[in-house]
Protein backbone atom coordinates (compact mmCIF):
# COMPACT_ATOMS: atom_id res chain seq x y z
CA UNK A 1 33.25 140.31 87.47
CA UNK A 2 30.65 137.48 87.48
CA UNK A 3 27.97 137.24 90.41
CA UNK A 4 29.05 135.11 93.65
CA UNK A 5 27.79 131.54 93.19
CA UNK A 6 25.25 129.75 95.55
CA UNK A 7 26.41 128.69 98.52
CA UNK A 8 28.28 125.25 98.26
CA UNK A 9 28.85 125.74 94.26
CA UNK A 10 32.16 126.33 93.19
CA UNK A 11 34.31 127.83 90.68
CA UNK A 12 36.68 125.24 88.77
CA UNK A 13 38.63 125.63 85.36
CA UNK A 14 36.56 123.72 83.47
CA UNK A 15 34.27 124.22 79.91
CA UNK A 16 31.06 122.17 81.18
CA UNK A 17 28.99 122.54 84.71
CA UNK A 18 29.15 119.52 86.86
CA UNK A 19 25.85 119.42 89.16
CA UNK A 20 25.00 117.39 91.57
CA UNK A 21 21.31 116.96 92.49
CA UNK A 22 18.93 114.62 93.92
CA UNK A 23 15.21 113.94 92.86
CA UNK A 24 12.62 114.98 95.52
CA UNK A 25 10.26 111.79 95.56
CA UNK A 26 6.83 113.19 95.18
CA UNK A 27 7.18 116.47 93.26
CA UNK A 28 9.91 115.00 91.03
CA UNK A 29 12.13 118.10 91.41
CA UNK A 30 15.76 117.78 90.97
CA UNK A 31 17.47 119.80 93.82
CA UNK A 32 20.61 120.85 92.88
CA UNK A 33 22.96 120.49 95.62
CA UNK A 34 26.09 121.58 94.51
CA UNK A 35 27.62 122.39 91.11
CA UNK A 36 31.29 123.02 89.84
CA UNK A 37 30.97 125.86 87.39
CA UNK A 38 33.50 127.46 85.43
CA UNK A 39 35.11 130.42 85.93
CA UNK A 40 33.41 132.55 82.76
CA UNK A 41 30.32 131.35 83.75
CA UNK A 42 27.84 134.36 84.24
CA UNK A 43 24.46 134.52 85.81
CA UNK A 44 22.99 134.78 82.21
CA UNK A 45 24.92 131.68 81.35
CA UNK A 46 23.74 129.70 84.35
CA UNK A 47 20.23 130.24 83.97
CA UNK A 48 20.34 129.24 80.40
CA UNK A 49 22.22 126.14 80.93
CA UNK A 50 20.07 125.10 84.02
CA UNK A 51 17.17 125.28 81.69
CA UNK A 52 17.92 123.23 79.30
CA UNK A 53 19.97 121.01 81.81
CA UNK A 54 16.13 120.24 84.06
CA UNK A 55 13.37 120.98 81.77
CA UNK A 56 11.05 119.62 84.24
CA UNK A 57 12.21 121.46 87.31
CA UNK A 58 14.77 122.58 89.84
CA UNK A 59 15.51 124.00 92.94
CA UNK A 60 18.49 125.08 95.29
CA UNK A 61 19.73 126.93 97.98
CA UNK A 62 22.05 129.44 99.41
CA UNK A 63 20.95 131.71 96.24
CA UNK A 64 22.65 134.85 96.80
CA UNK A 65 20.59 138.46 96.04
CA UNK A 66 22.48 139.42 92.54
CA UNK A 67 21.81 135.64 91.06
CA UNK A 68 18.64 135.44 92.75
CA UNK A 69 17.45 138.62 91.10
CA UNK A 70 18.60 137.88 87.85
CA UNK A 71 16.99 134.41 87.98
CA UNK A 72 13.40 136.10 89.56
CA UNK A 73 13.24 137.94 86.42
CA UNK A 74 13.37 135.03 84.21
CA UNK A 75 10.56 133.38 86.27
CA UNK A 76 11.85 131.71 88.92
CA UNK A 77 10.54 132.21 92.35
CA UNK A 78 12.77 132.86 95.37
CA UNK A 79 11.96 131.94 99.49
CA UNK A 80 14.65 133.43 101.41
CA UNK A 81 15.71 130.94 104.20
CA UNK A 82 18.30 132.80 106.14
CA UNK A 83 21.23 134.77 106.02
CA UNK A 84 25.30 134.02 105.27
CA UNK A 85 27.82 135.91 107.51
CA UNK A 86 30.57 137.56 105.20
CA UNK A 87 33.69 138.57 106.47
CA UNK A 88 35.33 141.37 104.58
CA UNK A 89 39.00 140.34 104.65
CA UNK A 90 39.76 144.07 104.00
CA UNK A 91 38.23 145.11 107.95
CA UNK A 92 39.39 144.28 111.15
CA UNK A 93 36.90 141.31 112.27
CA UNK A 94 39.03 139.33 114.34
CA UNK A 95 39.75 142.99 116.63
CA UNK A 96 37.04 143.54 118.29
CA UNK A 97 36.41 142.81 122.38
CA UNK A 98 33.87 139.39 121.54
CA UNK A 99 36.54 137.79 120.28
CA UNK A 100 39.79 139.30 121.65
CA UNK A 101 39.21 137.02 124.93
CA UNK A 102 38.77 133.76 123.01
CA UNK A 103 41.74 134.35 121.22
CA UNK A 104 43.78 135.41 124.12
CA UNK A 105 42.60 132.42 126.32
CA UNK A 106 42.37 129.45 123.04
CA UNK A 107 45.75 130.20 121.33
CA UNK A 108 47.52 128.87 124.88
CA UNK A 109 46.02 125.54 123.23
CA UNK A 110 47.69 125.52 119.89
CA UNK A 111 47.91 126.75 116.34
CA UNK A 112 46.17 126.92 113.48
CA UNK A 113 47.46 125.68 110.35
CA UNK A 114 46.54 124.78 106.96
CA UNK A 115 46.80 121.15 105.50
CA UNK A 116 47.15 118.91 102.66
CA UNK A 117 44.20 116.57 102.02
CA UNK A 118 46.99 113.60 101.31
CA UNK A 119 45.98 109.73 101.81
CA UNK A 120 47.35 110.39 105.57
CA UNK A 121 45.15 113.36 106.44
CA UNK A 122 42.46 111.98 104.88
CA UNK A 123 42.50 109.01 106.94
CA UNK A 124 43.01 111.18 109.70
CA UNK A 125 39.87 113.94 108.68
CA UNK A 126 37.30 110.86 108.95
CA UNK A 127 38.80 110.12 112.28
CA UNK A 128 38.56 113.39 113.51
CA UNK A 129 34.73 113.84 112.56
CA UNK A 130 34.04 110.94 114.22
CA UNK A 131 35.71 112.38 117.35
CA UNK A 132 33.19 115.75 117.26
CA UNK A 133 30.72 116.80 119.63
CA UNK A 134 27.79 116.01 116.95
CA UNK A 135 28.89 113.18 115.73
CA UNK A 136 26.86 110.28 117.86
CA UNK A 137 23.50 112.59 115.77
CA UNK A 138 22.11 111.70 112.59
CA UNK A 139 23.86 113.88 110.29
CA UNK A 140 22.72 116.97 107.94
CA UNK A 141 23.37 116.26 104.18
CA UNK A 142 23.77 117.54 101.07
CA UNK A 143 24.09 121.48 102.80
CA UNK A 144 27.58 121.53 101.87
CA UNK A 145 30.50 119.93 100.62
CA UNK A 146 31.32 116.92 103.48
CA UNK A 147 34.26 115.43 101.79
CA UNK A 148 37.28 117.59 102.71
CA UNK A 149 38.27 116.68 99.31
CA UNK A 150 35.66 117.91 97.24
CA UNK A 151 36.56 121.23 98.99
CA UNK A 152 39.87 122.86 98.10
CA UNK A 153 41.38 123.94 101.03
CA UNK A 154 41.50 122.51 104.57
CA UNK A 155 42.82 123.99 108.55
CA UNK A 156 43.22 122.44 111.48
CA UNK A 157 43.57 124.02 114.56
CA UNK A 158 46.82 121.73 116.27
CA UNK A 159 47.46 121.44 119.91
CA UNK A 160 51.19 121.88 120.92
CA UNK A 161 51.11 117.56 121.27
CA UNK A 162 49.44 117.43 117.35
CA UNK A 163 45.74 116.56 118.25
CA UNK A 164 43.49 118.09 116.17
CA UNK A 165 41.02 120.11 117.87
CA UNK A 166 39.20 121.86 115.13
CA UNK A 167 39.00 121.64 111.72
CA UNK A 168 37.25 124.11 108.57
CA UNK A 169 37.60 123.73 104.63
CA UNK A 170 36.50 126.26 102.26
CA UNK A 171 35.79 126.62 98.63
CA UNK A 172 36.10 129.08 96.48
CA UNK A 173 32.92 130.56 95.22
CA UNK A 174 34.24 133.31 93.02
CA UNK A 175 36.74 135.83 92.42
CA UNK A 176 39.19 136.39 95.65
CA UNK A 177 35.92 134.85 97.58
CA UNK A 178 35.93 131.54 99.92
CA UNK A 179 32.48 129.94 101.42
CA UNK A 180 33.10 127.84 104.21
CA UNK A 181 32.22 124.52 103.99
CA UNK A 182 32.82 121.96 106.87
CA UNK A 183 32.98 123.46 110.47
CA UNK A 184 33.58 120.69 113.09
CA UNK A 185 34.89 120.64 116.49
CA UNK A 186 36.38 117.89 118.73
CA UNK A 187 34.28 116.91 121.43
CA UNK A 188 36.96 117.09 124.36
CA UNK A 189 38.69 120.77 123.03
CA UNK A 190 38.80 123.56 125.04
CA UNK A 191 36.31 126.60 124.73
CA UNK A 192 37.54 129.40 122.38
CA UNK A 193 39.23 127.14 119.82
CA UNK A 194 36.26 127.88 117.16
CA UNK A 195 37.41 131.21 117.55
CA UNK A 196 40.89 131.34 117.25
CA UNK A 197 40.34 128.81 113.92
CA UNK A 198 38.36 131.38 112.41
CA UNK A 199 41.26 134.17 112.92
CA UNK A 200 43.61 132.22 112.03
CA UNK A 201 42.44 131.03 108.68
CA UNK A 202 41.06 135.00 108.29
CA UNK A 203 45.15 136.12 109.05
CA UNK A 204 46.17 133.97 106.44
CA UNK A 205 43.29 134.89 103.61
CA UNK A 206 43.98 138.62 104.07
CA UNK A 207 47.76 137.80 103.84
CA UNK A 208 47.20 136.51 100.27
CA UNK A 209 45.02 139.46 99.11
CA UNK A 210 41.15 137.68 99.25
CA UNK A 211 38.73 139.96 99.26
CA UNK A 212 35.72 138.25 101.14
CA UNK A 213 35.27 134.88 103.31
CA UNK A 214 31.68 133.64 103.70
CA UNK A 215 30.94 131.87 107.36
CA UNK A 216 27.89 130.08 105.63
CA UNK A 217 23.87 130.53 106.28
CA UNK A 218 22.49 131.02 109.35
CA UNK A 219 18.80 129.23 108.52
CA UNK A 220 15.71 130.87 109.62
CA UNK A 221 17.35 133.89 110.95
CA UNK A 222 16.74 136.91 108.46
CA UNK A 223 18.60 140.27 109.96
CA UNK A 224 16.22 142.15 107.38
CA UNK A 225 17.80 145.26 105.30
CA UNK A 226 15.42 148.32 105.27
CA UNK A 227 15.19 147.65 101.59
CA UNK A 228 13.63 144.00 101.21
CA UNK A 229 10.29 143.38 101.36
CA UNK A 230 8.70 142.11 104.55
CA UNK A 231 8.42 137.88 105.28
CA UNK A 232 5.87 136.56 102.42
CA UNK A 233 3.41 134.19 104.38
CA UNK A 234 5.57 130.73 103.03
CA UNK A 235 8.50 132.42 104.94
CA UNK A 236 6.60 133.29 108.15
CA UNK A 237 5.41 129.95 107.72
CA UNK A 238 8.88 128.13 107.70
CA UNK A 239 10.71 130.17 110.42
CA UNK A 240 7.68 130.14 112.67
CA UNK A 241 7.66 125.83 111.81
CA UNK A 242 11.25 126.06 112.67
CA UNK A 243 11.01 128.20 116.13
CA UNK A 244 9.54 125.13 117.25
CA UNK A 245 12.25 122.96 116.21
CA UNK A 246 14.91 124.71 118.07
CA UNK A 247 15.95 121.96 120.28
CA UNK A 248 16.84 120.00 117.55
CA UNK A 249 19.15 122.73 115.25
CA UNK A 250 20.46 125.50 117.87
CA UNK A 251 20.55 128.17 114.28
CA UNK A 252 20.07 130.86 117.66
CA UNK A 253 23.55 129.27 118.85
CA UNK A 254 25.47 129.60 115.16
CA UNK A 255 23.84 132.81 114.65
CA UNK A 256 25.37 134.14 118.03
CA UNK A 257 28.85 132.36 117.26
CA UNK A 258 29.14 133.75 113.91
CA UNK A 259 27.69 137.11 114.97
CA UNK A 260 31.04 137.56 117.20
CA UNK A 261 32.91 138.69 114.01
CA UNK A 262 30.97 141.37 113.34
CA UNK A 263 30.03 139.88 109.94
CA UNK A 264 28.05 141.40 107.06
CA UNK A 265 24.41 139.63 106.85
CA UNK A 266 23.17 138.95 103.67
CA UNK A 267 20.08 136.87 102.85
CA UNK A 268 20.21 133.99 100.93
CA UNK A 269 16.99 131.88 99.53
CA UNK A 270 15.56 129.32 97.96
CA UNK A 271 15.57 129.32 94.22
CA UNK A 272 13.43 127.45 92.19
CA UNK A 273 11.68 127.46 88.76
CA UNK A 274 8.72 125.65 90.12
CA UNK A 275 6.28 127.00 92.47
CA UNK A 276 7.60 126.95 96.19
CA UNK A 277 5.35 124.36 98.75
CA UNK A 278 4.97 123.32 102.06
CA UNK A 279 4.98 119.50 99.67
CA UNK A 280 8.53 121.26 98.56
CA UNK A 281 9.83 121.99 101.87
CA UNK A 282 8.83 118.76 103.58
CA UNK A 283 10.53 117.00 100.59
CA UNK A 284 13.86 119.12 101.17
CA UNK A 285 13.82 118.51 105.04
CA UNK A 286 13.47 115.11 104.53
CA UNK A 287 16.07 114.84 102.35
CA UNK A 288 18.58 116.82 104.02
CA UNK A 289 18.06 114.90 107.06
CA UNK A 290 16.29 117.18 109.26
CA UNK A 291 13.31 114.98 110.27
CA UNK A 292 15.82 112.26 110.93
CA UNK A 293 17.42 114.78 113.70
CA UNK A 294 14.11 116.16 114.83
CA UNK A 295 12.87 112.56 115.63
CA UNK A 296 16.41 111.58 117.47
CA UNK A 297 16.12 114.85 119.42
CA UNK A 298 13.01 114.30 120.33
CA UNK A 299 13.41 110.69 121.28
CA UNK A 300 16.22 111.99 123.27
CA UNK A 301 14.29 114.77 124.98
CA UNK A 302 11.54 112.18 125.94
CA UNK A 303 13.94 109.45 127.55
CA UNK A 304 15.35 112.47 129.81
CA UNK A 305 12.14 112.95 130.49
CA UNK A 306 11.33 109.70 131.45
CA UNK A 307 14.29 108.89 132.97
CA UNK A 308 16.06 111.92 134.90
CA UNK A 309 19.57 111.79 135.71
């Protein structure tokens, strides 16, 4: 069986990788934000053809331990960033008293159901995102895939009148595995329909014999195994930069919400065959849009401020 993929890269039946990368302006690394890579592609097989593919450099994310290690030891250097919440689809996640509430109290709202990304739905996705509590906010990009199509499968959670009120698509990231990939919310649904989204799309992946189901990273939280080596001083550096940042990213609030499933943590990091930065990490924040939603959030802070309601 070949190693899990990064987060956001996805199997396909294919011969050749497709990636898709961006240059960082002043250190002229290409990150790699997501790739399509073919099912009998191993992690020997990835290194080599990433190689040749950016002989002068590249980096990405969501690297998962057994890649990450394999890639360390042909030079690479790793910065773990946070950790992914993994559902095993063989345990009883959606069971336990967190979530048995939510479920009991959201499913007098609706169902959850899965969808067809036709022209209609489509139309009716970018409506929907533009409907969601975050969407007034400049917007993160290039963390995962944000056109439901360049997923491959999509869920709605339905009220009884057909409003969508929540909405998840997923890709599949290796064998009887699914990442998650867009996670949005309507603005005006009720609390607890997160919740009941997540069990219902985990009912139907355990009914059709998956093994795992990845809730995505967490960033900047590490739940640290006794095994791994303590927080090098570029990692204290970055989660002690992004403490400070909180107001803008609530990672505390995601951790919490995915933490209700009683998931299994697993550190992810940055991999890159260049030497990690604070130069590096500015670039990627930039480019992700991160400063853009640390200055609106703190423009937004200070005209509270200003002027209290």
């Amino acid at each position: 069986m070949h190693e899990l993929l990064p987060l956001s890269w996805k199997r396909v039946d294919a011969i050749r990788p497709v990636y898709r990368d961006i240059t960082l302006p002043f250190s002229r690394t290409r990150w790699i934000t997501c790739a399509d890579i073919p099912h009998g592609y191993s992690a020997q097989i990835l290194f080599e053809d990433l190689s040749c593919s950016y002989p002068d450099g590249y980096v990405f994310r969501g690297c998962p331990s057994a890649i990450g290690a394999y890639f360390a030891s042909g030079n690479c250097s790793l910065l773990r960033t946070g950790a992914e919440a993994v559902l095993d689809l063989h345990k009883p996640h959606i069971e336990g008293k967190a979530v048995a509430g939510s479920l009991a109290r959201g499913k007098k709202h609706g169902f959850v159901e899965e969808i067809s990304l036709h022209d209609a739905n489509r139309r009716l996705f970018g409506q929907f995102r533009r409907e969601t509590k975050h969407a007034g906010k400049p917007q993160l990009q290039h963390l995962f895939r944000d056109e439901p199509a360049a997923a491959c499968r999509s869920f709605v959670f339905r009220s009884f009148s057909g409003q969508w009120l929540a909405a998840m698509t997923l890709s599949e990231r290796g064998p009887a595995a699914v990442h998650t990939e867009l996670m949005l919310r309507h603005r005006h649904a009720p609390g607890d329909i997160m919740e009941c989204l997540v069990a219902g799309i985990f009912e139907i992946l355990e009914r059709e014999g998956l093994h795992e189901w990845s809730l995505g990273e967490v960033p900047f939280l590490m739940p640290m195994q006794p095994s791994e080596e303590p927080l090098t001083s570029m990692e204290q550096f970055m989660v002690s930069l992004a403490s400070c940042c909180k107001y803008a990213y609530d990672y505390e609030g995601l951790y919490r919400f995915k933490n209700k499933f009683a998931p299994e943590w697993r550190t992810v990091a940055l991999c890159t065959n260049c030497t990690p930065s604070p130069l590096m990490l500015a670039e990627l924040a930039t480019a992700m849009g991160f400063t853009d939603l640390l200055v609106h959030q703190s423009l937004d802070q200070l005209r509270q401020w200003i002027f209290p309601s």
